[in-house]
N, C-alpha and C. Protein backbone atom coordinates (compact mmCIF):
# COMPACT_ATOMS: atom_id res chain seq x y z
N UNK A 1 -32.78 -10.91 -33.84
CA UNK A 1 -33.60 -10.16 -32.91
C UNK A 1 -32.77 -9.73 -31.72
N UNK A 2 -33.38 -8.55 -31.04
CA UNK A 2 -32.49 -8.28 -29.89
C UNK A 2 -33.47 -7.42 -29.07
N UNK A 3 -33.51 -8.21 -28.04
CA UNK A 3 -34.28 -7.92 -26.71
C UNK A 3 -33.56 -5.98 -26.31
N UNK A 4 -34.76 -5.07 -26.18
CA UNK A 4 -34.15 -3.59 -26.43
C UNK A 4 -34.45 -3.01 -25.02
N UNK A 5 -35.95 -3.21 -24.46
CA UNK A 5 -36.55 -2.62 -23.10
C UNK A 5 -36.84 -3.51 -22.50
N UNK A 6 -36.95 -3.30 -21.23
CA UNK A 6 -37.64 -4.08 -20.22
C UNK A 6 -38.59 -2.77 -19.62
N UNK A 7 -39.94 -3.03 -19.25
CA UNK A 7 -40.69 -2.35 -18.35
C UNK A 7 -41.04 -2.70 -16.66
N UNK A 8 -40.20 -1.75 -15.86
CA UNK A 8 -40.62 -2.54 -14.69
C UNK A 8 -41.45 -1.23 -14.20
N UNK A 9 -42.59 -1.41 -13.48
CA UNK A 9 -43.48 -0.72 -12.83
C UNK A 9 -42.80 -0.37 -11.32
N UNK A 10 -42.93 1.12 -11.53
CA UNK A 10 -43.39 2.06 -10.20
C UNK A 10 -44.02 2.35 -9.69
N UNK A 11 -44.03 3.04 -8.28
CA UNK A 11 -45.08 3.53 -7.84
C UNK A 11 -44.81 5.08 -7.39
N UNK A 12 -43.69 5.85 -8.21
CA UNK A 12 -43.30 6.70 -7.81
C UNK A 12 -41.94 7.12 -8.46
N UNK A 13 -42.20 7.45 -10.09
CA UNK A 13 -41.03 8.00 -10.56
C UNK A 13 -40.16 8.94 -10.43
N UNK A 14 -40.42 9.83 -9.32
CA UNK A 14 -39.13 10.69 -9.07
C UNK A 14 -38.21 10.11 -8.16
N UNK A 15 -38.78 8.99 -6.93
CA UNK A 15 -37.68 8.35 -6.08
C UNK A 15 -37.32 7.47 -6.98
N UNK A 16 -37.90 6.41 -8.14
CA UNK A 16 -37.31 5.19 -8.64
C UNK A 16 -36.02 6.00 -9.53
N UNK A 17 -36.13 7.13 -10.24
CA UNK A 17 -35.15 7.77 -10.61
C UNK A 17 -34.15 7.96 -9.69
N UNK A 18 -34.42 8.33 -8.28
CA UNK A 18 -33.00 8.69 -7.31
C UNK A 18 -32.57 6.80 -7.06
N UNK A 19 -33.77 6.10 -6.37
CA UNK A 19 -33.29 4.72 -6.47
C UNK A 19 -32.31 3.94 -7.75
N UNK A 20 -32.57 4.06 -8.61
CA UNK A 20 -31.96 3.02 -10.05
C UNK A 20 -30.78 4.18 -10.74
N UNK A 21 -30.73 5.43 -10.28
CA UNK A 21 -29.86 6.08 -10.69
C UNK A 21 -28.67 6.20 -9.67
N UNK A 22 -28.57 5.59 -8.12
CA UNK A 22 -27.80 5.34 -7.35
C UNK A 22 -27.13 4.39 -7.36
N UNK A 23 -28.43 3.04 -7.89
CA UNK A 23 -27.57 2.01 -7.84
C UNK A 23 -26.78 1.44 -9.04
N UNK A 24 -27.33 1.97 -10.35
CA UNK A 24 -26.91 1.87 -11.36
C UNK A 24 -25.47 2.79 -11.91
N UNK A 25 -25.73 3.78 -10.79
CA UNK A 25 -24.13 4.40 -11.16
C UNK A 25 -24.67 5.56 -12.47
N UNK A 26 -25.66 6.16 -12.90
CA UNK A 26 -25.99 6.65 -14.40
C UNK A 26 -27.45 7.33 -13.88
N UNK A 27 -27.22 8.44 -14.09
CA UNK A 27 -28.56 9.26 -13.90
C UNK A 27 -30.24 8.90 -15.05
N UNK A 28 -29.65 7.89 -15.86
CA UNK A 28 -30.76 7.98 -16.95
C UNK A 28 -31.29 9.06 -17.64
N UNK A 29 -32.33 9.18 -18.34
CA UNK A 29 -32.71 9.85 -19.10
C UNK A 29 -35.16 10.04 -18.78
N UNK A 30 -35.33 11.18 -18.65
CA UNK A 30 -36.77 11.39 -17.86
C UNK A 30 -37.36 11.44 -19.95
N UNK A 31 -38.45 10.38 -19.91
CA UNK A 31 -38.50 10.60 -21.21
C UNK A 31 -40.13 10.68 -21.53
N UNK A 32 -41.01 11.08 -20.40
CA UNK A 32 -42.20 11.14 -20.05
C UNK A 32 -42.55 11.23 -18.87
N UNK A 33 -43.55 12.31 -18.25
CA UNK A 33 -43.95 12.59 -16.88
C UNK A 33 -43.75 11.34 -15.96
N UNK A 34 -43.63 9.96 -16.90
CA UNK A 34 -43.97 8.77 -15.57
C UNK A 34 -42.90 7.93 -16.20
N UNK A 35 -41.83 8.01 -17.07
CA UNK A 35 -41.52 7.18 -17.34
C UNK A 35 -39.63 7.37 -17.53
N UNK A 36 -38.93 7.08 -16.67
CA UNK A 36 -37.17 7.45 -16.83
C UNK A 36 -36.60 5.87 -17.45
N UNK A 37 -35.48 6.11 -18.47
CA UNK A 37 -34.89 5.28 -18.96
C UNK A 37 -33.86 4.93 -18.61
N UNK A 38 -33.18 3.94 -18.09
CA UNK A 38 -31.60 3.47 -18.32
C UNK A 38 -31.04 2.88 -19.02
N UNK A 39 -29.94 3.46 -20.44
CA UNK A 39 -29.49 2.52 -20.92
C UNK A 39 -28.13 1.38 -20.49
N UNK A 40 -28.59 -0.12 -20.50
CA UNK A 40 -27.86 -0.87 -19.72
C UNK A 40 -27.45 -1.74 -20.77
N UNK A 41 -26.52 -1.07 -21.41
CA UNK A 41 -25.33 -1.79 -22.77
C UNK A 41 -26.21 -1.86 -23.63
N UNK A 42 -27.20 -1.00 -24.22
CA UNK A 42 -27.85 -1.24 -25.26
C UNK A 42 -29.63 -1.56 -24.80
N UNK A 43 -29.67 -1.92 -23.97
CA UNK A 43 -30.98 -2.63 -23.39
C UNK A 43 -31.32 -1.25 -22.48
N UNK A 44 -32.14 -0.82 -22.62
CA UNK A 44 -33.39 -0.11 -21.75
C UNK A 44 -34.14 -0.58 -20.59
N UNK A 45 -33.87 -0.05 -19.32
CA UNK A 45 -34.55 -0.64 -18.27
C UNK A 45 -35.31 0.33 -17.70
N UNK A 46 -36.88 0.51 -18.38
CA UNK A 46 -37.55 1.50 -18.58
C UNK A 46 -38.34 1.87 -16.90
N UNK A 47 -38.14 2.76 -15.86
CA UNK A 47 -39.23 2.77 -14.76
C UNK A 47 -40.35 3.25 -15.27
N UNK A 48 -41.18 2.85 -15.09
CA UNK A 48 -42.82 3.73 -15.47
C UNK A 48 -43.47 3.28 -14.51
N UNK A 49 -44.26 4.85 -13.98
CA UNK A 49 -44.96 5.27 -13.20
C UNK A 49 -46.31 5.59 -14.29
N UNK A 50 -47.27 4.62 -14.16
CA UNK A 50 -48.36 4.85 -14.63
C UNK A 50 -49.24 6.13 -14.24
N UNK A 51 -49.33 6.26 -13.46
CA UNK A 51 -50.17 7.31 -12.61
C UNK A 51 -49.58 9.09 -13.82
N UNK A 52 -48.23 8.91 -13.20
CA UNK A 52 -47.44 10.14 -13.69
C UNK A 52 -47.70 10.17 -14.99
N UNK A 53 -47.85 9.92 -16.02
CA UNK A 53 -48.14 9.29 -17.08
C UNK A 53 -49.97 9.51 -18.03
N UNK A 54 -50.78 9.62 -16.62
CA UNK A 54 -51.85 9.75 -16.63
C UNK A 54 -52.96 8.21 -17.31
N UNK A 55 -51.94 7.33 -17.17
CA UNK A 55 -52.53 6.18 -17.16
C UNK A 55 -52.65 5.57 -16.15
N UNK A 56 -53.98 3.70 -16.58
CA UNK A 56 -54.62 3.01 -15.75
C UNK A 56 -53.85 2.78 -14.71
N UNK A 57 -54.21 3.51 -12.95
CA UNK A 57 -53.39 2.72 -12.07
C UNK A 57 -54.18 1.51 -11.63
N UNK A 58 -55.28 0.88 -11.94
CA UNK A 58 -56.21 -0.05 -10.98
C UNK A 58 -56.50 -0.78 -12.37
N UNK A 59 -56.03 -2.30 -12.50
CA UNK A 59 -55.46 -2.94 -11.07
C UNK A 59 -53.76 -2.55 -11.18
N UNK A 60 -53.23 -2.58 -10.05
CA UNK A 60 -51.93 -2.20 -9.66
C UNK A 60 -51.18 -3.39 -10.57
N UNK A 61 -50.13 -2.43 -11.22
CA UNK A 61 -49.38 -3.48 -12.65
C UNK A 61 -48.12 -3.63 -11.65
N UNK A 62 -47.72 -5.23 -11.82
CA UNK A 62 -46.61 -5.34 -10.80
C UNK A 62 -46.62 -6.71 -11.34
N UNK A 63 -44.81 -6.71 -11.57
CA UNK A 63 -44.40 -8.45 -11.88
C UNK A 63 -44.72 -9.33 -11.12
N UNK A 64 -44.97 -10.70 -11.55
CA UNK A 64 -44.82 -12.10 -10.98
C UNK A 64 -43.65 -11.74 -9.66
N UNK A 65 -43.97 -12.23 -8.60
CA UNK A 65 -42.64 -12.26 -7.39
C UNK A 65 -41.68 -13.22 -7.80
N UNK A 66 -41.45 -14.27 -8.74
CA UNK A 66 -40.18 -14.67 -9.62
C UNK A 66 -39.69 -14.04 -10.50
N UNK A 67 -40.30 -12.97 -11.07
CA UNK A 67 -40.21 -12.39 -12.60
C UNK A 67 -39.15 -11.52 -12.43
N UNK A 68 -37.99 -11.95 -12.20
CA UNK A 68 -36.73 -10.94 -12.14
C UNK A 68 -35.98 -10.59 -13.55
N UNK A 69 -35.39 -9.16 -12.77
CA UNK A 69 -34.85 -8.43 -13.96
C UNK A 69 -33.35 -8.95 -13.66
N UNK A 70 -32.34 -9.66 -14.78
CA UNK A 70 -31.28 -9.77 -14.10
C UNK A 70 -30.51 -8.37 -14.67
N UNK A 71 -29.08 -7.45 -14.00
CA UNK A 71 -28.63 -6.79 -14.03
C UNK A 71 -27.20 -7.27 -13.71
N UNK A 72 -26.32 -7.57 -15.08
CA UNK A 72 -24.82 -7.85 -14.99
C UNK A 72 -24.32 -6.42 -14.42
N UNK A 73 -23.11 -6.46 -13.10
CA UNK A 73 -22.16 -5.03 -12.81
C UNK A 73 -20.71 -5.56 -12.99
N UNK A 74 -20.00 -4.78 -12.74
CA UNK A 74 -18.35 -5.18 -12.52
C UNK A 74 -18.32 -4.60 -11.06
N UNK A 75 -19.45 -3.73 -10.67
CA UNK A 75 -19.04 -3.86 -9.13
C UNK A 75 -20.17 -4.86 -8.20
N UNK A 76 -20.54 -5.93 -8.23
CA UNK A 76 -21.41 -6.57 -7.37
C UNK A 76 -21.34 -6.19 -5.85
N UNK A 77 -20.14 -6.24 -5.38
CA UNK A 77 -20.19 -5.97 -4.09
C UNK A 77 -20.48 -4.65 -3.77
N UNK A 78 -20.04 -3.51 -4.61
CA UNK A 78 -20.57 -1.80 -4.55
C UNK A 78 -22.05 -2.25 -4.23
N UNK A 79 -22.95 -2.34 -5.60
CA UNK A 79 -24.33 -2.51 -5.55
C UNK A 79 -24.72 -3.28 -4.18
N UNK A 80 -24.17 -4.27 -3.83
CA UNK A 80 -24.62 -5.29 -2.65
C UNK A 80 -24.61 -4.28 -1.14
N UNK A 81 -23.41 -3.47 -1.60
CA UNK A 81 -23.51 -2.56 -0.18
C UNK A 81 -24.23 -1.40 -0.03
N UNK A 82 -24.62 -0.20 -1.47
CA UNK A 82 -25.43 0.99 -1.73
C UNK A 82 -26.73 0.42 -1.53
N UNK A 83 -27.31 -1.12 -1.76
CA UNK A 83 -28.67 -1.27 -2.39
C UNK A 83 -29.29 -1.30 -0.82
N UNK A 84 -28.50 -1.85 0.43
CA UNK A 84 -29.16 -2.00 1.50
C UNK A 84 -29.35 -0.35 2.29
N UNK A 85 -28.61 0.51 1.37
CA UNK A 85 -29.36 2.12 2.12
C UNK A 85 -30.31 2.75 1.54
N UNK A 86 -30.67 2.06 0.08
CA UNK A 86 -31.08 2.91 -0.83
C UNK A 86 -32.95 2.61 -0.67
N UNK A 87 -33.45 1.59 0.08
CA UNK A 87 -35.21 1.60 0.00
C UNK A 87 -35.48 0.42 -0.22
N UNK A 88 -34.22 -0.43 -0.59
CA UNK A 88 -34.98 -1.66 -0.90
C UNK A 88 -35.91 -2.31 -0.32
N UNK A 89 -36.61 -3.29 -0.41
CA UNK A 89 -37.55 -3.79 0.34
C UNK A 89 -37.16 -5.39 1.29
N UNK A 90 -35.82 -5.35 0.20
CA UNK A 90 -35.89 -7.03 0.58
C UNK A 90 -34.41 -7.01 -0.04
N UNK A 91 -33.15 -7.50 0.44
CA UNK A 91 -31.98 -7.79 -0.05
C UNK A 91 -31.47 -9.46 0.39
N UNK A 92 -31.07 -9.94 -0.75
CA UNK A 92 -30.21 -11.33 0.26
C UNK A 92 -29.56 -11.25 1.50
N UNK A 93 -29.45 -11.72 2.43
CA UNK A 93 -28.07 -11.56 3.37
C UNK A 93 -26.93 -11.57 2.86
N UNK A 94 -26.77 -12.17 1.31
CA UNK A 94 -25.10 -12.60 1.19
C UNK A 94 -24.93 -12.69 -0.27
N UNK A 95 -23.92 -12.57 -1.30
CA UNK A 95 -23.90 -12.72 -2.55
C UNK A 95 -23.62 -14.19 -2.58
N UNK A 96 -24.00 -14.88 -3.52
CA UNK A 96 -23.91 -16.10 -3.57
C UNK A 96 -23.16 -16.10 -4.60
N UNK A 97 -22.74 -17.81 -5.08
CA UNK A 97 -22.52 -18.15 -5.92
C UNK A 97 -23.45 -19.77 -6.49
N UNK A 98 -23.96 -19.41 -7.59
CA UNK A 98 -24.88 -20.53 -8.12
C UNK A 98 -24.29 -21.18 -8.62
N UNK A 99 -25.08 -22.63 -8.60
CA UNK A 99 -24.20 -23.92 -9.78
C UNK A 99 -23.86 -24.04 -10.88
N UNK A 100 -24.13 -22.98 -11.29
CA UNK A 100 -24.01 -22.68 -12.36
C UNK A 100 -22.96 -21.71 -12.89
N UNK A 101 -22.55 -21.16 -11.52
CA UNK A 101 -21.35 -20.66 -11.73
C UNK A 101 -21.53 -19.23 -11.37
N UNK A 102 -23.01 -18.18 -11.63
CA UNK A 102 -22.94 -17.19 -11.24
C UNK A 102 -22.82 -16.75 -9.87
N UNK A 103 -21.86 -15.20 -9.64
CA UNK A 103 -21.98 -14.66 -8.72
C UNK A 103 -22.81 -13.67 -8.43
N UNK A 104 -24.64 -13.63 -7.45
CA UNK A 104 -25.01 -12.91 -7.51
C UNK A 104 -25.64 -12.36 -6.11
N UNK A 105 -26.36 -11.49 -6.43
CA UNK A 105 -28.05 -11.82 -5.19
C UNK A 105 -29.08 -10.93 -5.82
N UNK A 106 -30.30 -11.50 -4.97
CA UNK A 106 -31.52 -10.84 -5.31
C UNK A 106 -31.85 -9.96 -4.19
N UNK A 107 -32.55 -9.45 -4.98
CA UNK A 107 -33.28 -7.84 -3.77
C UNK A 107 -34.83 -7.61 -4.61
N UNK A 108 -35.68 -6.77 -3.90
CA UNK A 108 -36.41 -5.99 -4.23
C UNK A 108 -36.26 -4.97 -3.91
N UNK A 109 -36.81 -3.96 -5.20
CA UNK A 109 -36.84 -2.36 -5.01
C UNK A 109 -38.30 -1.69 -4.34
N UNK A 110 -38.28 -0.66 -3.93
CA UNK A 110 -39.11 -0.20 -3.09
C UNK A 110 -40.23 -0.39 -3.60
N UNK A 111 -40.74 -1.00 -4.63
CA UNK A 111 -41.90 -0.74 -5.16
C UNK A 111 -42.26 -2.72 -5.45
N UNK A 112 -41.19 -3.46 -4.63
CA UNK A 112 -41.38 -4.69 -4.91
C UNK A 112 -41.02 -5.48 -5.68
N UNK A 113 -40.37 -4.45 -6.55
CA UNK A 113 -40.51 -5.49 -8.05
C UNK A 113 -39.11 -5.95 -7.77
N UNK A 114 -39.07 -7.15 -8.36
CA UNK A 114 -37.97 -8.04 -8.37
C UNK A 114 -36.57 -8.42 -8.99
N UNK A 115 -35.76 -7.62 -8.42
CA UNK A 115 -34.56 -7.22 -9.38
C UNK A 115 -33.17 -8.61 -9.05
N UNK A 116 -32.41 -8.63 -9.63
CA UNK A 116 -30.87 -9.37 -9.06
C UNK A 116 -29.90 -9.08 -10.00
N UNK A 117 -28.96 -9.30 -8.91
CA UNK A 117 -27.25 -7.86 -9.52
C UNK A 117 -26.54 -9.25 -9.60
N UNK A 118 -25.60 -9.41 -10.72
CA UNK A 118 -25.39 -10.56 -11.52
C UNK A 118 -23.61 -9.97 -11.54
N UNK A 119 -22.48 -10.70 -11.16
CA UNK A 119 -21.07 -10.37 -11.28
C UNK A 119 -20.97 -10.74 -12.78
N UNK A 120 -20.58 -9.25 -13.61
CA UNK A 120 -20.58 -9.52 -14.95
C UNK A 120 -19.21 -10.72 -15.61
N UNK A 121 -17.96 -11.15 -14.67
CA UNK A 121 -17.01 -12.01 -14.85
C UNK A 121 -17.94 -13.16 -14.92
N UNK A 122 -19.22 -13.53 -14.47
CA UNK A 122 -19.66 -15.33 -14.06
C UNK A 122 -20.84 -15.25 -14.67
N UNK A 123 -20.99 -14.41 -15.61
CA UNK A 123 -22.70 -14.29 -16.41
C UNK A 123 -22.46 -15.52 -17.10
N UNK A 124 -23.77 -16.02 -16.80
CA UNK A 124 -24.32 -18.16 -17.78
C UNK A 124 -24.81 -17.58 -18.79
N UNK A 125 -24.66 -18.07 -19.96
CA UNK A 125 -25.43 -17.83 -21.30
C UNK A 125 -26.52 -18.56 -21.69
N UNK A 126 -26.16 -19.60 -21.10
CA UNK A 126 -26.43 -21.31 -21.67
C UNK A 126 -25.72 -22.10 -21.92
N UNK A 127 -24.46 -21.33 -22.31
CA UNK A 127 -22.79 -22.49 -22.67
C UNK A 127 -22.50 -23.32 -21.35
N UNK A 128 -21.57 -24.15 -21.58
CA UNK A 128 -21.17 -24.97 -20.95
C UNK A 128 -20.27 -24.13 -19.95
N UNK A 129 -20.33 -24.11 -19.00
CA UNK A 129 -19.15 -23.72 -18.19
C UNK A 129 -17.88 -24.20 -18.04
């Protein structure tokens, strides 16, 4: 099996397109009035804007505030510095490093939802470090 999309909810697919296409470095692909794709090594990190779409906006679809998307880069520190001009809502103060060995931080995107930029050299699998 192999995990293909992720759906994270918008509230506004023509900025989440300028947002995730700035920070992602890749303009994506518009593949429905409400819905732009990024492919991220095979995996799809789908924005959808329900509304645009002409689907249910009420009740407002929005992840768990733990429910993060993680996103491996080779530039962490690029992303760490574009993401604080780009709308976010919420950025770490600082990239960390976890016990686990990763180098990362978390942010939210303008629409809340809960993203974190992962240094693709220190990605955990589950193996032993």
């Amino acid at each position: 099996m192999k995990l293909y999309r992720v759906i994270l909810p918008v509230g506004d697919i023509d900025a989440a397109e300028k947002f995730y296409s700035t920070i992602l470095g890749m303009p994506g692909q518009r593949i429905s009035p409400g819905r732009h794709y990024f492919d991220l090594d095979g995996t799809i990190l789908a924005c959808y804007d329900p509304k645009a779409d002409d689907g249910e906006i009420e009740p407002v679809w929005k992840p768990h505030p733990k429910q993060y998307v993680y996103i491996a880069t080779e530039q962490l520190d690029h992303v760490f510095d574009i993401i604080k001009t780009q709308g976010a809502t919420h950025v770490d103060d600082e990239i960390k490093r976890m016990p686990w060995g990763e180098r990362m931080f978390y942010a939210n995107d303008p629409w809340d939802s809960p993203i974190c930029f992962v240094d693709s050299k220190t990605l955990f699998t589950g193996h032993k470090i």
